[in-house]
C-alpha atoms as a PDB file:
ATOM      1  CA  UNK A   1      -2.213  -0.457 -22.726  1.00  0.00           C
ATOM      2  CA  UNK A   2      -0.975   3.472 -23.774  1.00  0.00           C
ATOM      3  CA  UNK A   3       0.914   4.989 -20.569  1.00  0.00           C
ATOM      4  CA  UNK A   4      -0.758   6.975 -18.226  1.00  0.00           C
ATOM      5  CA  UNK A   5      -1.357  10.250 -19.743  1.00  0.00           C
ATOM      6  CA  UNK A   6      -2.715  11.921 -16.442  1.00  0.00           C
ATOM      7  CA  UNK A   7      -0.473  12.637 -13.915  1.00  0.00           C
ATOM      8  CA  UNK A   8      -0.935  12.784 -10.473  1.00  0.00           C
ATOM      9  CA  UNK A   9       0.945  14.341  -7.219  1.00  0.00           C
ATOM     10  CA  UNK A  10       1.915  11.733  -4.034  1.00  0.00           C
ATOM     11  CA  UNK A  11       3.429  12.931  -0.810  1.00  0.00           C
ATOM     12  CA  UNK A  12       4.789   8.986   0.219  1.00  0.00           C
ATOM     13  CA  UNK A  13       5.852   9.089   4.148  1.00  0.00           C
ATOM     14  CA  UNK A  14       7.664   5.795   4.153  1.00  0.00           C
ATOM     15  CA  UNK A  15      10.650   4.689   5.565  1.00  0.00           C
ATOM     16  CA  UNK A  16      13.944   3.830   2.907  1.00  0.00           C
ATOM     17  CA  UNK A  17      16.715   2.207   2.568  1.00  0.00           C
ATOM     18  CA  UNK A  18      20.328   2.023   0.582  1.00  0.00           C
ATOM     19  CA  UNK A  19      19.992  -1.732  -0.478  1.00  0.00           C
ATOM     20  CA  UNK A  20      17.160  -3.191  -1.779  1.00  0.00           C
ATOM     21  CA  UNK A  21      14.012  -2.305  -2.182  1.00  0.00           C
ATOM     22  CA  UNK A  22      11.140  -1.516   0.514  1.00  0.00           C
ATOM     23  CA  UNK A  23       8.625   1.502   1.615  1.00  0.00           C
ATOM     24  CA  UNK A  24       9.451   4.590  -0.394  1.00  0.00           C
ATOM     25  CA  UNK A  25      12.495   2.636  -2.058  1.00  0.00           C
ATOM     26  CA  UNK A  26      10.086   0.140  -3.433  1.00  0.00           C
ATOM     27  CA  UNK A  27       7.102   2.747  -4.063  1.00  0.00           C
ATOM     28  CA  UNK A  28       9.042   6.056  -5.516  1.00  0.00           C
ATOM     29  CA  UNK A  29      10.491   4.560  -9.083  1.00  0.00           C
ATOM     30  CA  UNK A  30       7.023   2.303  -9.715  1.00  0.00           C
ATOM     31  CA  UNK A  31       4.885   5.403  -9.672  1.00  0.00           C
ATOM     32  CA  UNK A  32       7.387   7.643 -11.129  1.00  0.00           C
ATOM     33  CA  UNK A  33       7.484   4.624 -14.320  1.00  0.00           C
ATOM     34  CA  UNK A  34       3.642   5.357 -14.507  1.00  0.00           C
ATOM     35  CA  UNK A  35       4.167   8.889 -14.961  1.00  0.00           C
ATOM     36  CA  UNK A  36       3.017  10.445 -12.006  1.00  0.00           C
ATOM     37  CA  UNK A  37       5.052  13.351  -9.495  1.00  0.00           C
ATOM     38  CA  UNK A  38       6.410  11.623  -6.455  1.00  0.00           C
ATOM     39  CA  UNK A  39       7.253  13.181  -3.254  1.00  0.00           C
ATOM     40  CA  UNK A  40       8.757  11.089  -0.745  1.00  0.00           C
ATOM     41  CA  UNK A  41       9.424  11.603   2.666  1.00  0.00           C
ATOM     42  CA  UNK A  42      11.381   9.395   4.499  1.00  0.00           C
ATOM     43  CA  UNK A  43      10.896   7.878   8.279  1.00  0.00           C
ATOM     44  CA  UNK A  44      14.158   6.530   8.647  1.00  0.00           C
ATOM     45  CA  UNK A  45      17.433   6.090   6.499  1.00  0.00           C
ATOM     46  CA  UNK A  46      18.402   2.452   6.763  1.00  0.00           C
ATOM     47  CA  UNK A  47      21.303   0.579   5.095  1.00  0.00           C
ATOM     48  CA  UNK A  48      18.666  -1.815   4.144  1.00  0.00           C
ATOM     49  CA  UNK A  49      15.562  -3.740   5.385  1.00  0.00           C
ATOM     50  CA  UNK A  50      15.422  -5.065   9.080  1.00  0.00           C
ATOM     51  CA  UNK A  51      14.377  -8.753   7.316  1.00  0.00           C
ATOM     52  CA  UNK A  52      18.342  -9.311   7.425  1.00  0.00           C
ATOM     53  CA  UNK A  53      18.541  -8.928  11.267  1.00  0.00           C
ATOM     54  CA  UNK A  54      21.477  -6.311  11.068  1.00  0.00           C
ATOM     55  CA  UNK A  55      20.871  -2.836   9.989  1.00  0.00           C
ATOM     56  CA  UNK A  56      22.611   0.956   9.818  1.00  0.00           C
ATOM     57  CA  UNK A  57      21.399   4.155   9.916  1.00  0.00           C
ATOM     58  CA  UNK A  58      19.029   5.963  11.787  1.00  0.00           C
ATOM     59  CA  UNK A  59      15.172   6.566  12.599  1.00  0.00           C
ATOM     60  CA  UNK A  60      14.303   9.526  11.528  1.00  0.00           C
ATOM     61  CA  UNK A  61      12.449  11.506  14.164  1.00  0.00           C
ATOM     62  CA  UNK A  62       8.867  12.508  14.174  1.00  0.00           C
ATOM     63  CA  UNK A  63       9.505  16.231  14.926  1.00  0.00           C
ATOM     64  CA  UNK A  64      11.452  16.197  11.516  1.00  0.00           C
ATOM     65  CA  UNK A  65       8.912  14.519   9.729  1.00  0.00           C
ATOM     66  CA  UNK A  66       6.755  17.076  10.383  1.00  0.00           C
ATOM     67  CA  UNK A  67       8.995  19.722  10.088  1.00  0.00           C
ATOM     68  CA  UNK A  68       9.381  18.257   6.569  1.00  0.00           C
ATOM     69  CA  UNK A  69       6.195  18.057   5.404  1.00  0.00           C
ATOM     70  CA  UNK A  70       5.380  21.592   7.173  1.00  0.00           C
ATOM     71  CA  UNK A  71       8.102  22.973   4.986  1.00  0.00           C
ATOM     72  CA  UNK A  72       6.278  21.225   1.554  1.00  0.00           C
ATOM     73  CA  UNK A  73       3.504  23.378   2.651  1.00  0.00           C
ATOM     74  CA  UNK A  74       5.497  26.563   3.686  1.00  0.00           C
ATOM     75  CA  UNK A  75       6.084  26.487  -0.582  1.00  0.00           C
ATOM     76  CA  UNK A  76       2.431  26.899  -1.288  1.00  0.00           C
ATOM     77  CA  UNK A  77       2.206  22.738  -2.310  1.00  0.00           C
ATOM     78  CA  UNK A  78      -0.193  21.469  -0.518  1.00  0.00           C
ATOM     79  CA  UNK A  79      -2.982  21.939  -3.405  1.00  0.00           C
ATOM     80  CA  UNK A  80      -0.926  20.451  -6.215  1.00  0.00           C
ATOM     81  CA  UNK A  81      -1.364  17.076  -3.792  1.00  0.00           C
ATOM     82  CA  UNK A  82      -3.541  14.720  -5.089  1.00  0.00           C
ATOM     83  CA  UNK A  83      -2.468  11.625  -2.497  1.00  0.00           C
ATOM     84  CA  UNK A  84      -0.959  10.823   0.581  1.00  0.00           C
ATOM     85  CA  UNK A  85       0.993   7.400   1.320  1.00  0.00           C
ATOM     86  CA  UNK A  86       1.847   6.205   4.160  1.00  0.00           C
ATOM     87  CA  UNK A  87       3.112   2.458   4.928  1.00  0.00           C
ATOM     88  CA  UNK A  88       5.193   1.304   8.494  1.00  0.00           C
ATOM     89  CA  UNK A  89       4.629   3.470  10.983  1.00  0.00           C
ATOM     90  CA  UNK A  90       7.076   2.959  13.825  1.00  0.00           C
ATOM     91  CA  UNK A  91       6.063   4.779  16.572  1.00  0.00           C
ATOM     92  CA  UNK A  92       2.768   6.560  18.399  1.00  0.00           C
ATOM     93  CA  UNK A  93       4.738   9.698  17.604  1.00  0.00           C
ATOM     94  CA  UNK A  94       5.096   9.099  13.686  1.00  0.00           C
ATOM     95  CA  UNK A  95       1.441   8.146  13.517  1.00  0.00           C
ATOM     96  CA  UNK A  96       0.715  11.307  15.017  1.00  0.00           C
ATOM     97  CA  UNK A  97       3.054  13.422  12.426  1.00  0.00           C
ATOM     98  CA  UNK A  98       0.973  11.195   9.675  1.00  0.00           C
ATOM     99  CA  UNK A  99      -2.323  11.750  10.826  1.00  0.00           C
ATOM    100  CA  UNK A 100      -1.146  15.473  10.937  1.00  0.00           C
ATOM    101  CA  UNK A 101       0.002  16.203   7.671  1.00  0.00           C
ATOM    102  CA  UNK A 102      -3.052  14.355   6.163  1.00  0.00           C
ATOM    103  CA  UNK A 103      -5.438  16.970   7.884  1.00  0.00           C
ATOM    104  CA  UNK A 104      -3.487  20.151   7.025  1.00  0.00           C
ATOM    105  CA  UNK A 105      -3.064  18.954   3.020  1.00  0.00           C
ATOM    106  CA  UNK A 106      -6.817  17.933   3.124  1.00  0.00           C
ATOM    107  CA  UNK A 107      -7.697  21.531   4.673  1.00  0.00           C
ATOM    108  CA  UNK A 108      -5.720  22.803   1.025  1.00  0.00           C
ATOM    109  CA  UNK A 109      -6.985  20.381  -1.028  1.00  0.00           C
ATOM    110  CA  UNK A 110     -10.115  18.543  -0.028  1.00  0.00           C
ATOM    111  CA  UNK A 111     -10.343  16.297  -2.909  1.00  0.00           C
ATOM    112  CA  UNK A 112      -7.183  14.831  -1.711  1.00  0.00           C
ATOM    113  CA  UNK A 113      -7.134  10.847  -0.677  1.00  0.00           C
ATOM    114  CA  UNK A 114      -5.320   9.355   2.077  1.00  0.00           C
ATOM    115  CA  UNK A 115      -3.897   5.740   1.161  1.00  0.00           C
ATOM    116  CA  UNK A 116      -2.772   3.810   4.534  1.00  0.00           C
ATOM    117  CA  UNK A 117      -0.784   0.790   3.903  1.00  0.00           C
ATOM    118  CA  UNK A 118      -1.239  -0.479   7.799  1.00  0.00           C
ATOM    119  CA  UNK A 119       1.968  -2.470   8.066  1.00  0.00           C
ATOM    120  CA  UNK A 120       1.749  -4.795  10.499  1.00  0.00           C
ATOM    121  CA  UNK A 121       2.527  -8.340   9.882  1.00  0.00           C
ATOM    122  CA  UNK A 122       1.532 -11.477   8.080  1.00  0.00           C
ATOM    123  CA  UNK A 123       0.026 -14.968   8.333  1.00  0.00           C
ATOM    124  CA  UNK A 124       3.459 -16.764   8.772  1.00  0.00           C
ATOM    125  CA  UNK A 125       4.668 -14.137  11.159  1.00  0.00           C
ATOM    126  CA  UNK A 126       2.252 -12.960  13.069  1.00  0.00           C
ATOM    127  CA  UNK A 127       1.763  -9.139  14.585  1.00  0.00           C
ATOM    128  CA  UNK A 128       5.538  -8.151  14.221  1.00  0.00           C
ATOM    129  CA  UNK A 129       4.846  -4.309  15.325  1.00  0.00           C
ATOM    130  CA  UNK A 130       4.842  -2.884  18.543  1.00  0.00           C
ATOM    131  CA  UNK A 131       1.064  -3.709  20.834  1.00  0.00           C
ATOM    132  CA  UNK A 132       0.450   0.286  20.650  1.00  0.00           C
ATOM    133  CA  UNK A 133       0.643   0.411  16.452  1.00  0.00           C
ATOM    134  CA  UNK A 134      -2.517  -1.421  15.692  1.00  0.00           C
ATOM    135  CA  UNK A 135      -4.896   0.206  18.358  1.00  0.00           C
ATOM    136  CA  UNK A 136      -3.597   3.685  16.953  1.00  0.00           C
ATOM    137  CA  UNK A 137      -4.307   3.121  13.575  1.00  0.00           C
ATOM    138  CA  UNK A 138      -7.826   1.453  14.189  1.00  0.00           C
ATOM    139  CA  UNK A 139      -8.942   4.743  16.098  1.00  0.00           C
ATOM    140  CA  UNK A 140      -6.602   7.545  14.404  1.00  0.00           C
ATOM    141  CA  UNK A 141      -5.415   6.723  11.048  1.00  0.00           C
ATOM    142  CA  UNK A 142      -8.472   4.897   9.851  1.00  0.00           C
ATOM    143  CA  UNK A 143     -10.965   7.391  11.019  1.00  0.00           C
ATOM    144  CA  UNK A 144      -9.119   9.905   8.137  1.00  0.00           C
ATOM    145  CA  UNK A 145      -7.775   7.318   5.600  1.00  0.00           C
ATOM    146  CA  UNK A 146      -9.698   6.838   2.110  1.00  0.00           C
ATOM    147  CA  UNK A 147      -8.315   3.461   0.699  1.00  0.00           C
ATOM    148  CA  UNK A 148      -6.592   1.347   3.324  1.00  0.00           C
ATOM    149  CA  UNK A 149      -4.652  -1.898   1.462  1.00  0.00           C
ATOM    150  CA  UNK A 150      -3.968  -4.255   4.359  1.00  0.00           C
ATOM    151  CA  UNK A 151      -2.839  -7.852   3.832  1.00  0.00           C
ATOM    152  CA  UNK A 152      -5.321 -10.713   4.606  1.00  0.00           C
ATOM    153  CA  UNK A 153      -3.805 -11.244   8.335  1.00  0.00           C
ATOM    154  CA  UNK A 154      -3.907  -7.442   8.822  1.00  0.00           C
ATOM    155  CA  UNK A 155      -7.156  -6.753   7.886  1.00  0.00           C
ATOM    156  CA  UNK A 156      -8.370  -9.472  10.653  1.00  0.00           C
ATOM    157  CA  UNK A 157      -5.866  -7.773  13.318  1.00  0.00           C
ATOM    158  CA  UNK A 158      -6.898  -4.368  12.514  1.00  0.00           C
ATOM    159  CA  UNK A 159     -10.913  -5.576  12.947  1.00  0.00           C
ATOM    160  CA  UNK A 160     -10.534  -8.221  15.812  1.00  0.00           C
ATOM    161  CA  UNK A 161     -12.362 -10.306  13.513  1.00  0.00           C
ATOM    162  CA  UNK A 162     -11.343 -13.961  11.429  1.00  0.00           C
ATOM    163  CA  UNK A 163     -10.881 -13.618   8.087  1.00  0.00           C
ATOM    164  CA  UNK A 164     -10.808 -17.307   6.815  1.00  0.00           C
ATOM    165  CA  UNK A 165     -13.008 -17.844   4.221  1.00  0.00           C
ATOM    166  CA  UNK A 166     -14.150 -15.248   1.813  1.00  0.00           C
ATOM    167  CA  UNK A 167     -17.534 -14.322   3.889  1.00  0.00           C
ATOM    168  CA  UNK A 168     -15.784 -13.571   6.620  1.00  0.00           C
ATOM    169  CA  UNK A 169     -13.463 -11.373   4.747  1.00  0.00           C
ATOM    170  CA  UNK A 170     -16.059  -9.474   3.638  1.00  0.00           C
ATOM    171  CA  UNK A 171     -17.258  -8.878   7.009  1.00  0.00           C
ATOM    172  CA  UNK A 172     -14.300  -7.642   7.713  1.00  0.00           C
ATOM    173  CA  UNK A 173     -14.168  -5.259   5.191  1.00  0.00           C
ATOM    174  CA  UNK A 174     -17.666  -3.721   5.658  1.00  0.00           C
ATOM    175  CA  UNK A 175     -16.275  -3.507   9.473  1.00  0.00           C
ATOM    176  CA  UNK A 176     -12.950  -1.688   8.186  1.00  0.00           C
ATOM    177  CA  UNK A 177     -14.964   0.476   6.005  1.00  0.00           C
ATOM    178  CA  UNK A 178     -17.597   1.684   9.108  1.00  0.00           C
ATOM    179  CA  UNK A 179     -14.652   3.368  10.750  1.00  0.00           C
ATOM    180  CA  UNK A 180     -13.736   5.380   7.917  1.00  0.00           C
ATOM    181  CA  UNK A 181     -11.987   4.004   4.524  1.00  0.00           C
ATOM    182  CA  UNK A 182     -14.339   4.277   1.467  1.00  0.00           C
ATOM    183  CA  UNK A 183     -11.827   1.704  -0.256  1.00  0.00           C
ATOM    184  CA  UNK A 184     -10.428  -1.490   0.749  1.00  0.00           C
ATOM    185  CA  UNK A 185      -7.571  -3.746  -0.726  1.00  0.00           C
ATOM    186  CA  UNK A 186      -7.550  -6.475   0.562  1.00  0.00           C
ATOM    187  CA  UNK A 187      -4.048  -8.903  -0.397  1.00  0.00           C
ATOM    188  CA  UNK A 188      -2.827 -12.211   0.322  1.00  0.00           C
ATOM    189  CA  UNK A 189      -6.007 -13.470   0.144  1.00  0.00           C
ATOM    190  CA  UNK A 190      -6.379 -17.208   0.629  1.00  0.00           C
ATOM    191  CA  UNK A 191      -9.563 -18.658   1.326  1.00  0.00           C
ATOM    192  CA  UNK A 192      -9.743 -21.880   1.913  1.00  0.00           C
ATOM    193  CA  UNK A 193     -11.815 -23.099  -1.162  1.00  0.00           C
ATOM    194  CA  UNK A 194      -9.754 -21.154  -3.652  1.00  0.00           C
ATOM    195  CA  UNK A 195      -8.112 -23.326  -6.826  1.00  0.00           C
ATOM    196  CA  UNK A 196      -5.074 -24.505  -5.817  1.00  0.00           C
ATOM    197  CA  UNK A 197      -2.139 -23.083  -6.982  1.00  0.00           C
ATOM    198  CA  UNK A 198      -3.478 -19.379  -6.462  1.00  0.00           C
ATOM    199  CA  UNK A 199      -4.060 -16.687  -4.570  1.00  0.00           C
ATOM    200  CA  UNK A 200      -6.102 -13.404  -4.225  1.00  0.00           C
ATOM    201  CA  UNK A 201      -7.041 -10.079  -4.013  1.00  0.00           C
ATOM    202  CA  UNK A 202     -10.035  -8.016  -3.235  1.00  0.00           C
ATOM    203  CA  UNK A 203     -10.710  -4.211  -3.524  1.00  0.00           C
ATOM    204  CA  UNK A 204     -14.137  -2.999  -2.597  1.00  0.00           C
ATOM    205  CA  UNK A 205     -16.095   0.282  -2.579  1.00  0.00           C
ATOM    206  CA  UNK A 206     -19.733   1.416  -1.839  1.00  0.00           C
ATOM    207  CA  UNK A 207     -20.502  -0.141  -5.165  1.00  0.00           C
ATOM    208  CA  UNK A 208     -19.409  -3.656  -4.319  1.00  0.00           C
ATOM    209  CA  UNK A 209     -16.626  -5.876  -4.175  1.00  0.00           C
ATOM    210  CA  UNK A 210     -14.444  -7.647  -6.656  1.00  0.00           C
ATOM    211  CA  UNK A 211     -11.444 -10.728  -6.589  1.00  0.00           C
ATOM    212  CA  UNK A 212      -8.946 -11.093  -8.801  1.00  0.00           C
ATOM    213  CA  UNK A 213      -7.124 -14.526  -8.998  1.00  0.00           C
ATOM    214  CA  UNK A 214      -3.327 -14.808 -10.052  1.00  0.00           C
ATOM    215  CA  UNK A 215      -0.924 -17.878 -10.079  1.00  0.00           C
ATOM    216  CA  UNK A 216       0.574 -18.304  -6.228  1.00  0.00           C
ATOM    217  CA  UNK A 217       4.518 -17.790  -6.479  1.00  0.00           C
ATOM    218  CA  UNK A 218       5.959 -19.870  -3.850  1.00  0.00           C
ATOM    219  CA  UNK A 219       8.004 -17.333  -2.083  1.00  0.00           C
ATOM    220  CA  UNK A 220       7.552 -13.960  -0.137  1.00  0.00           C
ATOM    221  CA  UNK A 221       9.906 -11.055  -0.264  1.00  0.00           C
ATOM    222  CA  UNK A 222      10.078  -7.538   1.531  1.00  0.00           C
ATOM    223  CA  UNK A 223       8.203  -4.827   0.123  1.00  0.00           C
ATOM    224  CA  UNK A 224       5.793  -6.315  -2.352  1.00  0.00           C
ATOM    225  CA  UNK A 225       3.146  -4.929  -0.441  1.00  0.00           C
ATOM    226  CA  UNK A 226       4.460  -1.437  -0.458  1.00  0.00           C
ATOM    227  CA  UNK A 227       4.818  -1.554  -4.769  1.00  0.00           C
ATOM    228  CA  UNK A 228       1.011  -3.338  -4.827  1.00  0.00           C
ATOM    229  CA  UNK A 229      -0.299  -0.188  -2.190  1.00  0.00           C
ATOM    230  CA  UNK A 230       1.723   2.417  -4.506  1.00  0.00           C
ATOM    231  CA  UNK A 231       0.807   0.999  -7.520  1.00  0.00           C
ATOM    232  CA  UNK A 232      -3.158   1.121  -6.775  1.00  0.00           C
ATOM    233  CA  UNK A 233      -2.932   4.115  -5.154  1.00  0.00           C
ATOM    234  CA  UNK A 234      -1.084   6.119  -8.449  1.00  0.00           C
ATOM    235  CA  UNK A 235      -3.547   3.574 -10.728  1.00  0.00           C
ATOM    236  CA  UNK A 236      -6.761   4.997  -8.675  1.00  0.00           C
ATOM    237  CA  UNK A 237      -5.854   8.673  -8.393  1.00  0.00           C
ATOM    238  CA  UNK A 238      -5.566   8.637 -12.392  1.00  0.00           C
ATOM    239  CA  UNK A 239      -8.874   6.561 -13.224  1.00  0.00           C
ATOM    240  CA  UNK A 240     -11.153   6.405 -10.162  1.00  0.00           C
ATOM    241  CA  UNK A 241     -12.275   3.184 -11.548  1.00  0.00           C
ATOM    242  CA  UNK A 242     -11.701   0.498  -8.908  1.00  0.00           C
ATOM    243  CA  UNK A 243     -12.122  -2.872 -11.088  1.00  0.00           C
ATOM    244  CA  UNK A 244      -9.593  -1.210 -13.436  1.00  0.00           C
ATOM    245  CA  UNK A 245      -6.941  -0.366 -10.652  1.00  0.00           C
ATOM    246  CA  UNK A 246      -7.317  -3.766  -9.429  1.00  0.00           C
ATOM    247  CA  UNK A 247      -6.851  -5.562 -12.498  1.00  0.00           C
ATOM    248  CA  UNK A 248      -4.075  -3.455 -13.700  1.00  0.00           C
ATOM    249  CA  UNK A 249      -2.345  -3.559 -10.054  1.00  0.00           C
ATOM    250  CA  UNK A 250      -2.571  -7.216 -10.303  1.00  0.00           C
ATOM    251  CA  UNK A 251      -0.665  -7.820 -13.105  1.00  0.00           C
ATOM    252  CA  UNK A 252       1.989  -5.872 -12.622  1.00  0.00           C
ATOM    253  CA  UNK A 253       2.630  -6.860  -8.778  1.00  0.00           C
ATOM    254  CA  UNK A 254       2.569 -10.277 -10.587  1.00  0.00           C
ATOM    255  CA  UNK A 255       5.220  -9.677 -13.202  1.00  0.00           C
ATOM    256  CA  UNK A 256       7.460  -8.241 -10.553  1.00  0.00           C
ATOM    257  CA  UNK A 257       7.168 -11.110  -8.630  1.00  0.00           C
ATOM    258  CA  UNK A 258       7.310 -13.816 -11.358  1.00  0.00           C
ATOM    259  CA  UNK A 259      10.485 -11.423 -12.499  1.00  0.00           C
ATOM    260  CA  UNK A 260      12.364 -11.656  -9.195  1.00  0.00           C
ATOM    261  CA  UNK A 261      11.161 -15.320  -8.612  1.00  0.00           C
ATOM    262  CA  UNK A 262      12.619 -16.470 -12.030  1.00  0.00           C
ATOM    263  CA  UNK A 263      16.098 -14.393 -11.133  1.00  0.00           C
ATOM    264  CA  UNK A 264      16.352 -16.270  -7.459  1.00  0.00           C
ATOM    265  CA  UNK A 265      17.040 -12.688  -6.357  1.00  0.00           C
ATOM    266  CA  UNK A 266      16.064 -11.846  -2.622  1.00  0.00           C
ATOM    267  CA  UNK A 267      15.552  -8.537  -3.126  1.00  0.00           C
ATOM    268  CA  UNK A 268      12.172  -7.528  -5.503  1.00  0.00           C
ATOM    269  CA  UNK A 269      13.881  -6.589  -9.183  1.00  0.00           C
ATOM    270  CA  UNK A 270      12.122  -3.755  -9.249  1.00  0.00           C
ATOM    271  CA  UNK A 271      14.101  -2.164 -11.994  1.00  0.00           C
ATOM    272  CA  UNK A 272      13.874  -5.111 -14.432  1.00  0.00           C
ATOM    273  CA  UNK A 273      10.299  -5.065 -14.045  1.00  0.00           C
ATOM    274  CA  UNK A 274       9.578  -1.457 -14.805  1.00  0.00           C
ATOM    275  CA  UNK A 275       8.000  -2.372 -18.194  1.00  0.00           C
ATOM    276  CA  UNK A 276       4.814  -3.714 -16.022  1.00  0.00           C
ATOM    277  CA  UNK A 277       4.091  -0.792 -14.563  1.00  0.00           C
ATOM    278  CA  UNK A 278       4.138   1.672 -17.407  1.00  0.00           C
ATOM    279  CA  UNK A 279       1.902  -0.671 -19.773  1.00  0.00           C
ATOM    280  CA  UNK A 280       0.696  -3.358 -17.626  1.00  0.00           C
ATOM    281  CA  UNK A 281      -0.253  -6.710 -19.444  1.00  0.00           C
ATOM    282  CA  UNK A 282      -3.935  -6.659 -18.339  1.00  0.00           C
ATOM    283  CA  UNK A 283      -3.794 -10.642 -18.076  1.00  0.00           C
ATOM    284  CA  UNK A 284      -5.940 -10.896 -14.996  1.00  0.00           C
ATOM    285  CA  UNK A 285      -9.556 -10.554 -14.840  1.00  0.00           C
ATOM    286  CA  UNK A 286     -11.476  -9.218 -11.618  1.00  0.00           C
ATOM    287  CA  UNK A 287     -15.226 -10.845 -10.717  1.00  0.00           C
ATOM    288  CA  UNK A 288     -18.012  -8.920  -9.430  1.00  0.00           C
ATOM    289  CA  UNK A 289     -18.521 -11.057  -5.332  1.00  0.00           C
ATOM    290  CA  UNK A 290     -22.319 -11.908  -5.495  1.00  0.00           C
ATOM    291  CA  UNK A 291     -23.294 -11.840  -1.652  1.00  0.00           C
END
């Protein structure tokens, strides 16, 4: 696979951190490897990612977030945007500054999409945000997101509904995509009657929905999710072919993993892997889901 020949422009508000890799320290360097213009903006400033239990550094505040992003515009930018990524959002206050700064790049450049990674926990840990996050981004960010790339477990907080097998996922999905998204990744997936050994992911549109099945990698670490949301995001702004920014997503989230896995390393090796995202293998194969 040639690298990506058209570039595109991200604003990322995501938090980062010194050590390690998660939010826009796992999301900047992936998309920049694919050839696209990165502009990150950071919610806080951490020594590295709360998953240790002891941190440094501080939240940034929403007032500066927006006075950040305000100033991106104040330079005449806003056009030359062609996404918007958001992942954790700590507070009712950074939503707001989000939700914000989607609207006033959207008023410069319409064609614009809005990618919301909605960060809020997993299957093993439950809801790990605060109980005023997920009502917020059900009835403000959704509403003006275009792709939304929850995790299995999220998708099914976010909607109030179970997500166990793959029907009810669905239904999930075509409830996520009433309130506003047009696309849907779904990750994590792991329906019950799925061969063993693997796990799954889903991305749908108006034209359907497709899985793609990779080998299951016994072991989770921190900010996979935000590389998988960046890397579909940057993959879907250049093509605007779903299937093909799932399958190429896919196999380079995979090769990360399988990279870090194989080094023991708790942190993602995001560097070692940057060969995946530039020319990604293409050794996965998505499946049309006949309803």
């Amino acid at each position: 696979m040639a690298q990506s020949k058209t570039m595109v422009t991200i604003l990322s508000i995501q938090s980062a951190v010194a050590y390690g890799h998660v939010g826009n320290s796992a999301a900047v360097f992936p998309l920049q490897r694919m050839g696209h213009e990165v502009w990150p903006v950071y919610t806080v400033n951490y020594s590295n990612h709360t998953g240790y239990g002891a941190w440094e550094g501080p939240i940034i505040p929403a007032e500066q977030i927006a006075a950040i992003v305000r100033g991106v515009g104040e330079r005449g930018a806003f056009p030359e945007i062609d996404g918007i990524l958001s992942g954790y959002q700590g507070s009712p206050e950074i939503v707001e500054a989000i939700v914000q700064a989607v609207v006033d790049i959207k008023k410069a450049n319409p064609k614009a999409l809005y990618t919301c990674d909605p960060v809020m926990g997993n299957e093993k840990s439950g809801c790990f945000v605060s109980p005023e996050i997920p009502p917020l981004l059900k009835e403000k960010v959704l509403p003006v997101a275009d792709i939304i790339t929850p995790n299995q477990f999220e998708l099914g907080y976010l909607v109030q509904q179970p997500v166990n097998t793959l029907a009810e996922t669905l239904a999930a999905i075509d409830k996520a995509r009433s309130i506003g998204p047009q696309i849907v990744l779904v990750t994590s997936v792991a329906r019950p009657d799925r061969p063993e050994g693997t796990i799954e992911m889903i991305a749908a549109d108006e034209h359907g929905e497709w899985i793609v099945q990779t080998p299951y990698l016994p072991f989770k670490r921190n900010g996979s999710g935000d590389v998988t949301a960046a890397l579909f995001t940057g993959h879907y702004l250049e093509t605007k072919d779903l299937v093909l920014s799932l399958e190429r997503t896919a196999s380079s989230v995979y090769d990360l993993l399988e990279t870090t896995y194989q080094a023991g390393s708790r942190e993602l090796k995001l560097i070692e892997a940057q060969e995946s995202y530039a020319n990604p293998r293409m050794q996965f194969k998505a499946q049309k889901i006949q309803r």
